[in-house]
Structure formats: structure tokens, C-alpha cells
PDB file of N, CA and C in Angstrom:
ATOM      1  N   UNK A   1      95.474  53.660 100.724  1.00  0.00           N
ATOM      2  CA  UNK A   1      96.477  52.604 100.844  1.00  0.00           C
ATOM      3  C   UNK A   1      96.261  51.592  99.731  1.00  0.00           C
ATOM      4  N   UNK A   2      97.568  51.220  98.931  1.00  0.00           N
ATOM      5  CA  UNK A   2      97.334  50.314  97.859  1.00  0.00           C
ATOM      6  C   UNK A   2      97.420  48.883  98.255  1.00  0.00           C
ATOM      7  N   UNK A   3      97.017  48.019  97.539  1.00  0.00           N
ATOM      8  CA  UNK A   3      96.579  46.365  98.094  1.00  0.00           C
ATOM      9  C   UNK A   3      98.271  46.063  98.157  1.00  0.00           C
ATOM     10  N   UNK A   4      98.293  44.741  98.499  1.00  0.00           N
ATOM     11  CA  UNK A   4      99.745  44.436  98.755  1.00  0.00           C
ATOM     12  C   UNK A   4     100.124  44.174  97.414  1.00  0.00           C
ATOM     13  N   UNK A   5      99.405  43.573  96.476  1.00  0.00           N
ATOM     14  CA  UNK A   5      99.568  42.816  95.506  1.00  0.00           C
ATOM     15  C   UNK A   5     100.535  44.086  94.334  1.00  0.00           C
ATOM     16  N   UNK A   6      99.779  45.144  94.272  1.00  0.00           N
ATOM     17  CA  UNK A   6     100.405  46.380  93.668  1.00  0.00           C
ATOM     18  C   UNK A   6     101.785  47.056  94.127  1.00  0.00           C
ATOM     19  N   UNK A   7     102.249  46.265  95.558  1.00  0.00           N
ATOM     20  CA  UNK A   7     103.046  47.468  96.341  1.00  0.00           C
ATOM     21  C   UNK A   7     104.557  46.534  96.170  1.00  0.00           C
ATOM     22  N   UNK A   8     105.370  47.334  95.101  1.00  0.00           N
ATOM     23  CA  UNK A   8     106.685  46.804  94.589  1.00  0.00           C
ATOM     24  C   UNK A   8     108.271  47.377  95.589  1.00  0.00           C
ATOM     25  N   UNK A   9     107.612  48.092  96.390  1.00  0.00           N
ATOM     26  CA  UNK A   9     108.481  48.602  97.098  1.00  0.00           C
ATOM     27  C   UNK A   9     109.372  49.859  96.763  1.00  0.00           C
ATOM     28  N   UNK A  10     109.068  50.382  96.189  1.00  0.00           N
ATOM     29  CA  UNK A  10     109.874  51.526  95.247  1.00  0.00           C
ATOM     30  C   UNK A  10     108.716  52.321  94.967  1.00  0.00           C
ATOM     31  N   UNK A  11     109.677  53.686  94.509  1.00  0.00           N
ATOM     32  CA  UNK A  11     108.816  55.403  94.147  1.00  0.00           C
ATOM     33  C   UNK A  11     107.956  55.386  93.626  1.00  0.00           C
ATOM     34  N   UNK A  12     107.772  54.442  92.610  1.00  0.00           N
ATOM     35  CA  UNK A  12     106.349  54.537  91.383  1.00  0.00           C
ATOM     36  C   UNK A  12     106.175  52.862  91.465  1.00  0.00           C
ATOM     37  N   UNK A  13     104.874  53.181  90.623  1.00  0.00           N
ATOM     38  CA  UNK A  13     103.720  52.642  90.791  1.00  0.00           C
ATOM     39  C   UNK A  13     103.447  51.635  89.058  1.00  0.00           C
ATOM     40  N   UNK A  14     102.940  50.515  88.868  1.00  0.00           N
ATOM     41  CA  UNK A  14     102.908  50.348  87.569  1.00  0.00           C
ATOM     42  C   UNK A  14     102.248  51.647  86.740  1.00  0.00           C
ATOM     43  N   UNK A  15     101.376  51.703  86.997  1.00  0.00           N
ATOM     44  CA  UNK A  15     100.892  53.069  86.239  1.00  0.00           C
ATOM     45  C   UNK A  15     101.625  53.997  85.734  1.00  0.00           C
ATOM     46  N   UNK A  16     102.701  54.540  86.849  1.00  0.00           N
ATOM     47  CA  UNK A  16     103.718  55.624  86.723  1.00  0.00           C
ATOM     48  C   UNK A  16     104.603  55.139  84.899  1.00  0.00           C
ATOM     49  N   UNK A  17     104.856  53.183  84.807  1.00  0.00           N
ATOM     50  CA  UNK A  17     105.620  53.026  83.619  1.00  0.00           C
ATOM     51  C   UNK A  17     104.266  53.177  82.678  1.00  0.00           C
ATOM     52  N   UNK A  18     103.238  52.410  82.978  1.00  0.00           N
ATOM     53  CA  UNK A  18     101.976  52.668  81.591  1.00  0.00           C
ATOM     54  C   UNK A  18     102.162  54.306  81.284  1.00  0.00           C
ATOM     55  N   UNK A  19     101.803  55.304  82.257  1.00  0.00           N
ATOM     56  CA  UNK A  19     101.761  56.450  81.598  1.00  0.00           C
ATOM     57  C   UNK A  19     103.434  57.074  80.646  1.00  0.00           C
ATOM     58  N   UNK A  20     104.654  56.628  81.485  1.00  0.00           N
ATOM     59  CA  UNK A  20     105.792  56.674  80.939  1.00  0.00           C
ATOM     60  C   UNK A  20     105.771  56.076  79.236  1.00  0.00           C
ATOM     61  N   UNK A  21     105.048  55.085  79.123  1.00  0.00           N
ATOM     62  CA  UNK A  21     105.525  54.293  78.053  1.00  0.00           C
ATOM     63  C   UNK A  21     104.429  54.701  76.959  1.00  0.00           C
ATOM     64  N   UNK A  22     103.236  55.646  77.275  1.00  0.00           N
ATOM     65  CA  UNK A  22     102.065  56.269  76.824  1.00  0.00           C
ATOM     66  C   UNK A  22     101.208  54.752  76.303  1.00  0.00           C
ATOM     67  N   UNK A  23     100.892  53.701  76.831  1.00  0.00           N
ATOM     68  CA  UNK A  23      99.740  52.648  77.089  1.00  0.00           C
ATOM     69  C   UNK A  23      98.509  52.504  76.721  1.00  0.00           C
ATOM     70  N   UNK A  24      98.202  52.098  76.343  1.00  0.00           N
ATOM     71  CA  UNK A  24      96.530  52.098  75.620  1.00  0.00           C
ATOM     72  C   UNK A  24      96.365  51.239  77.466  1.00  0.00           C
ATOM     73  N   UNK A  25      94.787  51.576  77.184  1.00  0.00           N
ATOM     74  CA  UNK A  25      94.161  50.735  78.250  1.00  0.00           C
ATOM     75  C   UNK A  25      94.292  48.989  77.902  1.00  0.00           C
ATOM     76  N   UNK A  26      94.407  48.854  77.209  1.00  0.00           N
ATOM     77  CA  UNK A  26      94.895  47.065  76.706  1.00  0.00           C
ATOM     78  C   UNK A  26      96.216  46.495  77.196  1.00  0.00           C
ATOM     79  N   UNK A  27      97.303  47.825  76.709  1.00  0.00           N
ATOM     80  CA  UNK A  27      98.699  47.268  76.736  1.00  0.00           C
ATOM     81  C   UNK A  27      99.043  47.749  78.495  1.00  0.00           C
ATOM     82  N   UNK A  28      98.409  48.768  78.988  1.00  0.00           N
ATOM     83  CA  UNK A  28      98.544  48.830  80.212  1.00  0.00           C
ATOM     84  C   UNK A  28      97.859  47.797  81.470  1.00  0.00           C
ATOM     85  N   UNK A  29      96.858  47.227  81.064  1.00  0.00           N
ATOM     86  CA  UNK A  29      96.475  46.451  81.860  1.00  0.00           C
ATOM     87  C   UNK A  29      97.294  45.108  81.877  1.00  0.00           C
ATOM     88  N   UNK A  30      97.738  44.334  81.020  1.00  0.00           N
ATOM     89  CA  UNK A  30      98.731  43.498  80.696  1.00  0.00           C
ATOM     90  C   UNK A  30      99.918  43.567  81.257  1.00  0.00           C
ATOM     91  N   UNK A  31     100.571  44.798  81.477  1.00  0.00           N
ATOM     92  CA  UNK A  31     101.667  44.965  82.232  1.00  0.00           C
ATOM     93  C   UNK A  31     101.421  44.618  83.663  1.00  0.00           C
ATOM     94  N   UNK A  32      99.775  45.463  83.724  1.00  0.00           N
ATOM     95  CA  UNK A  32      99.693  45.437  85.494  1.00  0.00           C
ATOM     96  C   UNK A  32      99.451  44.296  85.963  1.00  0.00           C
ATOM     97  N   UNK A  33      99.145  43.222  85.018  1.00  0.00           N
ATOM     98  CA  UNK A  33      98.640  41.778  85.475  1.00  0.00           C
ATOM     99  C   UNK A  33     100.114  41.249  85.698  1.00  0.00           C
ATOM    100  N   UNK A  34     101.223  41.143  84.387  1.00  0.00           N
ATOM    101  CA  UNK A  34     102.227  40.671  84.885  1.00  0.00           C
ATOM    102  C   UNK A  34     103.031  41.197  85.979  1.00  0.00           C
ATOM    103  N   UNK A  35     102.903  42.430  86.333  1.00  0.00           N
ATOM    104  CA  UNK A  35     103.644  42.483  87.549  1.00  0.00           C
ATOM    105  C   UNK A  35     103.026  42.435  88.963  1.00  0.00           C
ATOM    106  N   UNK A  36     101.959  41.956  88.564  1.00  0.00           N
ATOM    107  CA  UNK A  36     100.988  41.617  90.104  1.00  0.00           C
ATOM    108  C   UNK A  36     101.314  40.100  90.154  1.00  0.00           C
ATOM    109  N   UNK A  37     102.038  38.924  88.945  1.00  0.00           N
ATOM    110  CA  UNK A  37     101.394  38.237  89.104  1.00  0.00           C
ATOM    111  C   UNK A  37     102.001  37.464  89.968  1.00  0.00           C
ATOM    112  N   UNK A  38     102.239  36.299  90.362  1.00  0.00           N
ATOM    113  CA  UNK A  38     102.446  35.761  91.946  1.00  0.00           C
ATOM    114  C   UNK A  38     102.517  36.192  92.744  1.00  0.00           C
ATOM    115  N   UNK A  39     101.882  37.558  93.187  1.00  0.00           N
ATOM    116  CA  UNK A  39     101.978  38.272  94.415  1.00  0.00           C
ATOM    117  C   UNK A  39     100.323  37.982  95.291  1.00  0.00           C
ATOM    118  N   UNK A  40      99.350  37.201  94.424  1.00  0.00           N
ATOM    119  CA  UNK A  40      98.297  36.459  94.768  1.00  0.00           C
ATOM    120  C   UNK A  40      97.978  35.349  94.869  1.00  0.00           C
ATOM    121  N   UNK A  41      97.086  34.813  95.482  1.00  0.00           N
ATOM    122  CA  UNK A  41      96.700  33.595  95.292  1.00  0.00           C
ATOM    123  C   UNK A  41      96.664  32.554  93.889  1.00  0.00           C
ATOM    124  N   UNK A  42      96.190  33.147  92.900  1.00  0.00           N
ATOM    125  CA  UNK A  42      96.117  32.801  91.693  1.00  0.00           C
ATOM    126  C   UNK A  42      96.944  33.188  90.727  1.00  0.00           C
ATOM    127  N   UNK A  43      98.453  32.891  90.813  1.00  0.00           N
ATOM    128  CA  UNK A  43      99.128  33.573  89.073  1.00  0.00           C
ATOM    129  C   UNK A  43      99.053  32.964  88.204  1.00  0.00           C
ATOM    130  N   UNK A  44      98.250  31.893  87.737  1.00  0.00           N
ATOM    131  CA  UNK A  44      97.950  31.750  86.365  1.00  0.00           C
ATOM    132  C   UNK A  44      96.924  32.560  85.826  1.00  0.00           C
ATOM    133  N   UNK A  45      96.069  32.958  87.136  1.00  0.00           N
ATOM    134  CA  UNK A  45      94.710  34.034  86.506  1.00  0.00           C
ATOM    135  C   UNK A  45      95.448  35.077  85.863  1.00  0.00           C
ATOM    136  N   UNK A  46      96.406  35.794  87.040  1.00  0.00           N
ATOM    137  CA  UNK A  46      96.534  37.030  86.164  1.00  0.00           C
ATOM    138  C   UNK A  46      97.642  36.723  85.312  1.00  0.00           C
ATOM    139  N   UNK A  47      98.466  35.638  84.885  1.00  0.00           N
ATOM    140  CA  UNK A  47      98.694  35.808  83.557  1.00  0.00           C
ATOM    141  C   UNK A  47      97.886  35.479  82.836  1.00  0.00           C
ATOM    142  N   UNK A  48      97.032  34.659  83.114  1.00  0.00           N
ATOM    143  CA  UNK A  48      95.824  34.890  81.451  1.00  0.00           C
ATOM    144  C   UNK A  48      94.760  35.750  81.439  1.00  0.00           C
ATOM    145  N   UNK A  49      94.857  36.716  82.334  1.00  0.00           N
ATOM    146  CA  UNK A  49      94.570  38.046  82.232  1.00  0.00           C
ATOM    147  C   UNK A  49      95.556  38.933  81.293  1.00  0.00           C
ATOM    148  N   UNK A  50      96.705  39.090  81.597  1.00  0.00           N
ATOM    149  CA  UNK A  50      97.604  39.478  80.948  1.00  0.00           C
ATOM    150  C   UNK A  50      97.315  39.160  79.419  1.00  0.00           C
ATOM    151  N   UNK A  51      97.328  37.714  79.265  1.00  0.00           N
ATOM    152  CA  UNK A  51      97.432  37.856  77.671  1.00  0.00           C
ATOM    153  C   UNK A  51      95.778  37.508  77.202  1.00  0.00           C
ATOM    154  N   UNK A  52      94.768  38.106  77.665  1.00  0.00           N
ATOM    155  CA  UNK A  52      93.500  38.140  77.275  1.00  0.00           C
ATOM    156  C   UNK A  52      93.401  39.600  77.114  1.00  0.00           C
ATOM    157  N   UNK A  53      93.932  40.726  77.605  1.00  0.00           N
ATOM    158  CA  UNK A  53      94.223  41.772  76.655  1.00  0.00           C
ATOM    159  C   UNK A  53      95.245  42.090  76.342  1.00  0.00           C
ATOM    160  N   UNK A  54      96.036  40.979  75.867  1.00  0.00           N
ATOM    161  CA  UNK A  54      97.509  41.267  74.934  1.00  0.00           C
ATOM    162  C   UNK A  54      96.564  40.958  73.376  1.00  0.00           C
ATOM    163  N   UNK A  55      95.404  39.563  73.608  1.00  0.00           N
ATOM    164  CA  UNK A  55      94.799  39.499  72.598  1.00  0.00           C
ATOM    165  C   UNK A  55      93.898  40.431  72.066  1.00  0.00           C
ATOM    166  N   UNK A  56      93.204  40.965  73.055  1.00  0.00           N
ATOM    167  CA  UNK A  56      92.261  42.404  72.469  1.00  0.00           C
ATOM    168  C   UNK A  56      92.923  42.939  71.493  1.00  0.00           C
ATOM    169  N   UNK A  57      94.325  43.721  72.209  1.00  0.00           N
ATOM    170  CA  UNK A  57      94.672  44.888  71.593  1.00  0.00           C
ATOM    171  C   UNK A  57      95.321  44.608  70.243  1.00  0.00           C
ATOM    172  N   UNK A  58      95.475  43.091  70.530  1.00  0.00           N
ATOM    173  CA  UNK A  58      95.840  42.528  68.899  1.00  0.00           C
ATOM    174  C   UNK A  58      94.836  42.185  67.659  1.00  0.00           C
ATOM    175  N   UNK A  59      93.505  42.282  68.589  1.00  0.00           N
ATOM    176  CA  UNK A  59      92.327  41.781  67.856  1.00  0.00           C
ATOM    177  C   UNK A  59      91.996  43.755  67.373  1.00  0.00           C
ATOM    178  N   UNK A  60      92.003  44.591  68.070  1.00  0.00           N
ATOM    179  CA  UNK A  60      92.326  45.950  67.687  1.00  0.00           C
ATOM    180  C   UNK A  60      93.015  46.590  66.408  1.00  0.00           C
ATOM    181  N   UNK A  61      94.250  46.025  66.667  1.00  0.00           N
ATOM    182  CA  UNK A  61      95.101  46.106  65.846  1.00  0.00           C
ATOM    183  C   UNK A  61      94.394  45.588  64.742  1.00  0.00           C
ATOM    184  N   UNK A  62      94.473  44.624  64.268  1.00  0.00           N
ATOM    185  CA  UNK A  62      93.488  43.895  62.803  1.00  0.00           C
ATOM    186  C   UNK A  62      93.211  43.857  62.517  1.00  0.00           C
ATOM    187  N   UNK A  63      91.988  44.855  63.635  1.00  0.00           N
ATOM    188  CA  UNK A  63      90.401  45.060  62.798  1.00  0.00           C
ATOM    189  C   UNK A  63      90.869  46.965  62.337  1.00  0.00           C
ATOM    190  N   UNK A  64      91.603  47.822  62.827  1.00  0.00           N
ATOM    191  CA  UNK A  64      91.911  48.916  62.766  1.00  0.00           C
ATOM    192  C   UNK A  64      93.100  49.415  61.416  1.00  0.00           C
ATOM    193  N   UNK A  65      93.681  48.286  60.697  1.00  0.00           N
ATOM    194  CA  UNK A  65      94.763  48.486  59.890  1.00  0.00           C
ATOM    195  C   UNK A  65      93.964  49.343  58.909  1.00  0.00           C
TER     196      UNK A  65
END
């Protein structure tokens, strides 16, 4: 059983779009923060979760060109 925070009410799952959209572990976790986020106690955490690996994968990007 998935936490409430994950459960959007519909067929799929965030994951189902990360793997759809083919996601690095950076850009997929970012998604999953924004669409968890006010569904907890804390949504400023998980948006600056969200963009603490929006920055990774940009700090990735930069060091990888």
C-alpha cells in the first residue's frame, strides 16, 4: 500500500511519467517532490527538495559538457 502523500487517484503512479519521460534519478525525483508537494505537512520541504536536485542535475550538467 502506497503512503497517501503518493496516491493521486488515477492508473499510474509518478514513476509510471519518470519512466515515460526516460528521467535521470535527479530529474525524476524533482517531479516526485512536486507532485507530493502539499499533500504533507511540510510543502516548502518538498519543494526545496524539488529544486535541490533540479540543482544537482544542473551542477551535472556543467561539470559533464
Amino acid at each position: 500500500m502506497k503512503p497517501l502523500h503518493y496516491d493521486n487517484g488515477k492508473s499510474y503512479d509518478v514513476i509510471d511519467i519518470c519512466k515515460d519521460y526516460d528521467l535521470n534519478f535527479n530529474k525524476g525525483n524533482a517531479v516526485k517532490y512536486l507532485c507530493r508537494s502539499g499533500k504533507k505537512d511540510d510543502e516548502i520541504s518538498d519543494l526545496l527538495k524539488a529544486v535541490e536536485y533540479l540543482e544537482r542535475e544542473i551542477q551535472h550538467i556543467r561539470l559533464n559538457r
